[in-house]
N, C-alpha and C. Protein backbone atom coordinates (compact mmCIF):
# COMPACT_ATOMS: atom_id res chain seq x y z
N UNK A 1 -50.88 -74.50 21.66
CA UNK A 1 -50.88 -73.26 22.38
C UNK A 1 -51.39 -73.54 23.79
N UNK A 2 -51.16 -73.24 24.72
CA UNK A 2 -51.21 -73.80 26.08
C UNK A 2 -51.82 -72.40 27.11
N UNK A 3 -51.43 -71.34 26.64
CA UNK A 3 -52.64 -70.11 27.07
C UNK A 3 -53.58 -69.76 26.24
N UNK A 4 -54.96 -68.93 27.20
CA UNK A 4 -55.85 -69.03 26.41
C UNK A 4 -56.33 -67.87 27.55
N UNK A 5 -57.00 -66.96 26.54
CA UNK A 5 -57.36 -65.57 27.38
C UNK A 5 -59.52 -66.18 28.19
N UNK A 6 -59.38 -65.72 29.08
CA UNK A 6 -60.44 -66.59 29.63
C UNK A 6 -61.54 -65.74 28.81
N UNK A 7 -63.07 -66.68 28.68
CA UNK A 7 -64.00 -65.76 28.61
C UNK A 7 -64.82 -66.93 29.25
N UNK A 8 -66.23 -66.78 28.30
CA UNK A 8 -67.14 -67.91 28.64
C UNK A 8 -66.56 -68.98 28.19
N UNK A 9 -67.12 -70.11 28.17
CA UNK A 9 -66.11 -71.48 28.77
C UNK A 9 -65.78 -71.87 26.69
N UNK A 10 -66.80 -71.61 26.19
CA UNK A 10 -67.37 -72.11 24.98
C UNK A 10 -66.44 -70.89 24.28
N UNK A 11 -65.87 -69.64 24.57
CA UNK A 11 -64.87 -68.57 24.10
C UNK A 11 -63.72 -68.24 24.68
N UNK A 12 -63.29 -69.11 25.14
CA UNK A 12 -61.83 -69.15 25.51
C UNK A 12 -60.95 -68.80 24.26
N UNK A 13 -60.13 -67.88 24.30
CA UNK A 13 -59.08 -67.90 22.88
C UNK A 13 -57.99 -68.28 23.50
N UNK A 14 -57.12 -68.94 22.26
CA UNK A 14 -55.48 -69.51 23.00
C UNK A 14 -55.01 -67.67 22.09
N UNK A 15 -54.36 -67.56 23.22
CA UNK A 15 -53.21 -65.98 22.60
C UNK A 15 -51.67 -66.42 23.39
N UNK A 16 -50.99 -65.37 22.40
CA UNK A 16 -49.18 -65.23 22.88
C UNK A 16 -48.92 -64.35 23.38
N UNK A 17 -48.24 -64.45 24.48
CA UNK A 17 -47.74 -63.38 25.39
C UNK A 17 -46.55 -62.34 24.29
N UNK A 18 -47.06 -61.18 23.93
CA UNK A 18 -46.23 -60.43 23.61
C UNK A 18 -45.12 -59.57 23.93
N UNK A 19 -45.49 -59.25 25.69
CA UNK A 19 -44.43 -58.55 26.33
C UNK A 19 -43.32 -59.34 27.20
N UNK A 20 -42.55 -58.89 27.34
CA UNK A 20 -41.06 -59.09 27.85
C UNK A 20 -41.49 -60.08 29.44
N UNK A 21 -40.79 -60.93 29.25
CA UNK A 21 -40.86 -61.63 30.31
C UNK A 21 -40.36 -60.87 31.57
N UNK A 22 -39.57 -60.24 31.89
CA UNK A 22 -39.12 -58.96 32.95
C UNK A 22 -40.49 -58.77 33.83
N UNK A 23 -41.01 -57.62 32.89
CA UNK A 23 -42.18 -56.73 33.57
C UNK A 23 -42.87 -57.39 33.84
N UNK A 24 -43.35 -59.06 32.80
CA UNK A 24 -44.40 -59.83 33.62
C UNK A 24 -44.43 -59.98 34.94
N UNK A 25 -43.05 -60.35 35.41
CA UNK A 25 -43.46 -60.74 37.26
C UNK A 25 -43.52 -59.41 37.81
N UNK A 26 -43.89 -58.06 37.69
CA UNK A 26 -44.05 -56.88 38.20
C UNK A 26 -45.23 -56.41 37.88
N UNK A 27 -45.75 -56.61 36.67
CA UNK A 27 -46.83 -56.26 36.03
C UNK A 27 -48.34 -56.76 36.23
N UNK A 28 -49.42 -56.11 36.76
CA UNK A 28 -50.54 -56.80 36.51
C UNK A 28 -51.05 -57.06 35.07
N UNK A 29 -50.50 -56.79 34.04
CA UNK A 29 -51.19 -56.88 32.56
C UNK A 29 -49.93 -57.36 31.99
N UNK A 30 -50.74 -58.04 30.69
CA UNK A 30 -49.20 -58.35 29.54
C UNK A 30 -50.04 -57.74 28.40
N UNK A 31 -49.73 -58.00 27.32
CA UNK A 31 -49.90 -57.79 25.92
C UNK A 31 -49.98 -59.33 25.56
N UNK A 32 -51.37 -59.20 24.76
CA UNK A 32 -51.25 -60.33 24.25
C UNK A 32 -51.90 -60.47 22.54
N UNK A 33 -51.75 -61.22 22.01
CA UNK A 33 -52.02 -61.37 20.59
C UNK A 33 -53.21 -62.87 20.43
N UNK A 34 -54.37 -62.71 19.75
CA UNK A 34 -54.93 -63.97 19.56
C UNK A 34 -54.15 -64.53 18.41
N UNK A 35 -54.99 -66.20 18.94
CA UNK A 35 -54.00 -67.48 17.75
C UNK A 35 -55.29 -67.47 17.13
N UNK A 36 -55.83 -68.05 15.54
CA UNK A 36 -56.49 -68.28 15.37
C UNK A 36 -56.51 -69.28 13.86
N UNK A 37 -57.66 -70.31 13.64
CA UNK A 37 -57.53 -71.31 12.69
C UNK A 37 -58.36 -69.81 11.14
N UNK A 38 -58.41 -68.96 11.72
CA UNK A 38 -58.95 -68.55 10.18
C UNK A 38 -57.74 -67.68 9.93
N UNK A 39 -57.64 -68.07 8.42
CA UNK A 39 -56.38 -67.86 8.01
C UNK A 39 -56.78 -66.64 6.70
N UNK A 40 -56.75 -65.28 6.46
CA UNK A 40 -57.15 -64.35 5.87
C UNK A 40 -55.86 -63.84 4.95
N UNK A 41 -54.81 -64.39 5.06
CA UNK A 41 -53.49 -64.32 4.30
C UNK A 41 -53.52 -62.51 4.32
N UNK A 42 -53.44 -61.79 5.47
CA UNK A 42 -53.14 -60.58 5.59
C UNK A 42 -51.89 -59.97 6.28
N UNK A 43 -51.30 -59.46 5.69
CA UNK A 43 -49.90 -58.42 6.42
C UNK A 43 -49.62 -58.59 8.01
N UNK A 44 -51.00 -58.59 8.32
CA UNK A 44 -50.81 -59.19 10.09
C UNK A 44 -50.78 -60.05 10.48
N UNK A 45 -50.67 -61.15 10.05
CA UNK A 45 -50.79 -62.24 10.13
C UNK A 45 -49.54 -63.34 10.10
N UNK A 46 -49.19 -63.98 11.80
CA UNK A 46 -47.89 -64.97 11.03
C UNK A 46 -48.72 -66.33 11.17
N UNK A 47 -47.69 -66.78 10.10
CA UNK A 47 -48.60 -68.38 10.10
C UNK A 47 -47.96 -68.95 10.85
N UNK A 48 -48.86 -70.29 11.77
CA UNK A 48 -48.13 -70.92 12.74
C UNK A 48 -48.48 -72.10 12.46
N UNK A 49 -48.19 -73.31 13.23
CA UNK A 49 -48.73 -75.05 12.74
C UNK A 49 -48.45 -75.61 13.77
N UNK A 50 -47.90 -77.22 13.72
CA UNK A 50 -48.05 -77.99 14.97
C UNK A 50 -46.63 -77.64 15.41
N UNK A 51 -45.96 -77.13 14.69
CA UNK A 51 -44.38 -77.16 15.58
C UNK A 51 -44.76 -75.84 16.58
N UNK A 52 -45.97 -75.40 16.67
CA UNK A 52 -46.05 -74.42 17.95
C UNK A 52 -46.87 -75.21 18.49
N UNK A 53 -47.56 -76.30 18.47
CA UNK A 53 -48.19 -76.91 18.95
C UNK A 53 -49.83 -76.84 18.73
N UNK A 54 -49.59 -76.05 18.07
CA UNK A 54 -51.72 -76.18 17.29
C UNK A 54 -51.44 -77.38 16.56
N UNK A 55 -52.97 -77.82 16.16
CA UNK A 55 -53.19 -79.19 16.33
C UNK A 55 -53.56 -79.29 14.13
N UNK A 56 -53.70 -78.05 13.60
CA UNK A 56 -53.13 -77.64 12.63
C UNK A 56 -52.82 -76.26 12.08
N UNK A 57 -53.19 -75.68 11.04
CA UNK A 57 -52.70 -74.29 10.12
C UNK A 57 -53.05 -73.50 10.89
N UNK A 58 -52.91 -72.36 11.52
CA UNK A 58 -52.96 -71.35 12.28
C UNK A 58 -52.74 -70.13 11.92
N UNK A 59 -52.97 -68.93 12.65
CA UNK A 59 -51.98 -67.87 12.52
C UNK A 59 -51.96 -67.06 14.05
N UNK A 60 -51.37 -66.16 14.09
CA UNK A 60 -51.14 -65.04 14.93
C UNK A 60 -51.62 -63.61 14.38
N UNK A 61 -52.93 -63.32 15.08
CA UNK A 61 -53.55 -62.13 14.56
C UNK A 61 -52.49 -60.83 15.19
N UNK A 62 -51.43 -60.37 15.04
CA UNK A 62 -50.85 -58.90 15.50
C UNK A 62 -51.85 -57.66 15.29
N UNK A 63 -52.26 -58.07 14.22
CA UNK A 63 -53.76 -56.43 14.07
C UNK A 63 -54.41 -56.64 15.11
N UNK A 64 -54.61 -57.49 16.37
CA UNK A 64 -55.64 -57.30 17.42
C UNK A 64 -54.77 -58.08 18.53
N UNK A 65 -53.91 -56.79 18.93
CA UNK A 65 -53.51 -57.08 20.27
C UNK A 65 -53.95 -56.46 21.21
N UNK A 66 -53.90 -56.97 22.69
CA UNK A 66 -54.48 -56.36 23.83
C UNK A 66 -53.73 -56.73 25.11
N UNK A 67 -53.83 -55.30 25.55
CA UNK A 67 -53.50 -55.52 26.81
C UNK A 67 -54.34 -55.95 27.91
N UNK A 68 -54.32 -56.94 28.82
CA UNK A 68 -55.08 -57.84 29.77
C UNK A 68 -54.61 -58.03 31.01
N UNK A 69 -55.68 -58.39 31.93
CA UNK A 69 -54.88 -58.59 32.79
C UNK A 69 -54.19 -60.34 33.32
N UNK A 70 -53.15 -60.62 33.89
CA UNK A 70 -52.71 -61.77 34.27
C UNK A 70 -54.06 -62.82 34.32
N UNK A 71 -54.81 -62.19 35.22
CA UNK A 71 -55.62 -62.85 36.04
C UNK A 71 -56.58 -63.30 35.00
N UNK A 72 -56.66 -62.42 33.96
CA UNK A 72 -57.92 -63.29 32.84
C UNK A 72 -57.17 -64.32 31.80
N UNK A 73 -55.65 -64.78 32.43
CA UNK A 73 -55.21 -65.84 31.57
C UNK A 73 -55.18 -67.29 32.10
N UNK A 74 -55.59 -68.21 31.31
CA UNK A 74 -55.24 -69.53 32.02
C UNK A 74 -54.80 -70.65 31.07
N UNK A 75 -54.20 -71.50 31.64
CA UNK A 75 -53.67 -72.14 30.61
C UNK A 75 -54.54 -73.80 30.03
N UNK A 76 -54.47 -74.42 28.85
CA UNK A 76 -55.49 -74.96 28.73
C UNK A 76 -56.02 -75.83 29.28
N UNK A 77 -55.37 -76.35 30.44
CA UNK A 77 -55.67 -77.42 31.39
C UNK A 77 -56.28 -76.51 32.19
N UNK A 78 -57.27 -75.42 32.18
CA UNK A 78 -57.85 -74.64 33.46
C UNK A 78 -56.91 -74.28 34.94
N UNK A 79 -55.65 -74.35 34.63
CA UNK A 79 -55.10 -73.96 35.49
C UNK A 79 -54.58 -72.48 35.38
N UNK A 80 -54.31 -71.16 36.56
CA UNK A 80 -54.36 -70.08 36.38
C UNK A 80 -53.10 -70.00 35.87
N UNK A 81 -53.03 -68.81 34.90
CA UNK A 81 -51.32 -68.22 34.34
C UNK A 81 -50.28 -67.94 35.64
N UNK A 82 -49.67 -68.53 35.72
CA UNK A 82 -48.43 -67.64 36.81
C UNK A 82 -47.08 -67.34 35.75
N UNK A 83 -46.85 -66.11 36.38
CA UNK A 83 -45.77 -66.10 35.55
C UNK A 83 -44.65 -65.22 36.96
């Protein structure tokens, strides 16, 4: 996963851009969804692995999406999101 919604350095989450690539270059915010290694086998939940590029078992939390702005995304090399 190569974005990661910023926080403190030690809470960085990697998340997926949920909205339409379009509005991104117009938009100050996207929608985004956290990735995460705890795996709760719930309805919201897709499972993901290394063919998305996590390093293993994963999922995609959809029960906790948010809208954010651009500017609090960066990608995991600390470089800022452009989109």
């Amino acid at each position: 996963m190569d974005l990661q919604l910023r926080g403190r350095a030690e809470e960085n989450l990697p998340v997926v851009i949920l909205s339409r690539n379009e509005p991104c270059e117009v938009r100050k915010n996207v929608t985004v969804a956290i990735v995460t290694h705890t795996i709760r086998n719930i309805p919201t939940e897709i499972a993901i692995g290394s063919e998305e590029g996590l390093a293993g078992s994963g999922v995609i939390n959809v029960g906790d999406i948010y809208a954010t702005p651009k500017d609090y995304l960066m990608r995991k090399n600390r470089q800022p999101f452009r989109k």
